[in-house]
Protein backbone atom coordinates (compact mmCIF):
# COMPACT_ATOMS: atom_id res chain seq x y z
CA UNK A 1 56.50 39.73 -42.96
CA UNK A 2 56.37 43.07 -44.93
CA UNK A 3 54.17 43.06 -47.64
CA UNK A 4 55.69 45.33 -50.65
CA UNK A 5 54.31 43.65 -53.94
CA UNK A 6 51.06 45.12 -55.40
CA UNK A 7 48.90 43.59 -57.92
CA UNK A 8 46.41 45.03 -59.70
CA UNK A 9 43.33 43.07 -61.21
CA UNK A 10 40.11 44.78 -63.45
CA UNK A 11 36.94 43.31 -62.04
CA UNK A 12 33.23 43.88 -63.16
CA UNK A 13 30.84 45.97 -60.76
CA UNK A 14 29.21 42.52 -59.84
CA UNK A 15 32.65 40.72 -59.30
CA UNK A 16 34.00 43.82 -57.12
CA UNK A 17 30.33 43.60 -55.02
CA UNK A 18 30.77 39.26 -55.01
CA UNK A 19 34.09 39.86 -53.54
CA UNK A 20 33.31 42.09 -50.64
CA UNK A 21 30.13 40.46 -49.61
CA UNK A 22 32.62 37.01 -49.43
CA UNK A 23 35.04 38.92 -47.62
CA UNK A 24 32.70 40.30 -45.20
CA UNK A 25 30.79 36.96 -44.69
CA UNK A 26 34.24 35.60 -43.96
CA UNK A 27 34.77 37.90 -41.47
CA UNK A 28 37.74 39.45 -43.30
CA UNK A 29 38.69 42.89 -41.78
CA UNK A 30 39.66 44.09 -45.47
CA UNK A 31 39.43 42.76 -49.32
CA UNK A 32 43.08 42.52 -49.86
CA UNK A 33 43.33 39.93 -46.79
CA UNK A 34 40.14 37.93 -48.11
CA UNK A 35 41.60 37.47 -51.81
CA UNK A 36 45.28 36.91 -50.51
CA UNK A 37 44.10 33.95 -48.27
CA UNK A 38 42.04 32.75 -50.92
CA UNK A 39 44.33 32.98 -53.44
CA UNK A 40 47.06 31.28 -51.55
CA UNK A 41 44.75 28.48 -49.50
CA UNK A 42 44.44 30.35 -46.56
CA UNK A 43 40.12 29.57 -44.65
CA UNK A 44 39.77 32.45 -41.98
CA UNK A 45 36.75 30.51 -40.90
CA UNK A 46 38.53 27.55 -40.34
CA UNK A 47 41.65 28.93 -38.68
CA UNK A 48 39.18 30.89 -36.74
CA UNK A 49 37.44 27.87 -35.40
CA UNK A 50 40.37 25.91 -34.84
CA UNK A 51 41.82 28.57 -32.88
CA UNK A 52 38.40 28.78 -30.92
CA UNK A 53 38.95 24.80 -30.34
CA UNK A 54 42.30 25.28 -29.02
CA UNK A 55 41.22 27.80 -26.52
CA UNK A 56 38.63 25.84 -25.28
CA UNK A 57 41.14 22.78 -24.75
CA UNK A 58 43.26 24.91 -22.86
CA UNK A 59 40.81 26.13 -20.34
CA UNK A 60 39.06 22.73 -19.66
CA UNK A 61 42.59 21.63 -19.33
CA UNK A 62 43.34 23.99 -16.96
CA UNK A 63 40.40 22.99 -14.28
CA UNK A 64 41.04 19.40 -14.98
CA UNK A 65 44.43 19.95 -13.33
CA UNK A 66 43.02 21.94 -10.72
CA UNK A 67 40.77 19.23 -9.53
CA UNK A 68 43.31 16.80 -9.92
CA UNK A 69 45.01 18.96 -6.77
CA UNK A 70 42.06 18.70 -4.84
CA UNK A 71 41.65 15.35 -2.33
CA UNK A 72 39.32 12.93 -3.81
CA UNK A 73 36.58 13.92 -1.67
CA UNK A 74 35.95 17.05 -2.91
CA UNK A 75 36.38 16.56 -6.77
CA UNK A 76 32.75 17.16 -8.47
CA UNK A 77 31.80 15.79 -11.47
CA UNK A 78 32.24 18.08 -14.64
């Protein structure tokens, strides 16, 4: 979705400097992504994780039904 709102906030030195060093310990790629998500809910981290999770799933998954093909004799335990 096209973003084409701007706002504009006044922040202290020590405020602008808290905000990047979150943003960069969040692994944000830029400030205006870290405050949006925080602003509206979103937890890279999280996401991030679960994402992680999900490929993991997918590729143990995967050789679970490829030693479900195999005969019984060969199948090794994972």
């Amino acid at each position: 979705m096209p973003k084409n709102r701007v706002i504009m906030i006044r922040v202290t030195n020590t405020q602008y400097e808290r905000i990047v060093n979150n943003a960069l310990a969040k692994g944000y790629k830029t400030i205006s992504d870290y405050v949006r998500n925080s602003v509206l809910g979103f937890d890279f981290l999280t996401e991030t994780k679960i994402h992680k999770i999900f490929e993991i799933i997918v590729e143990k998954k995967e050789k679970i039904q490829d030693l479900l093909k195999q005969p019984e004799s060969e199948v090794i335990e994972v």
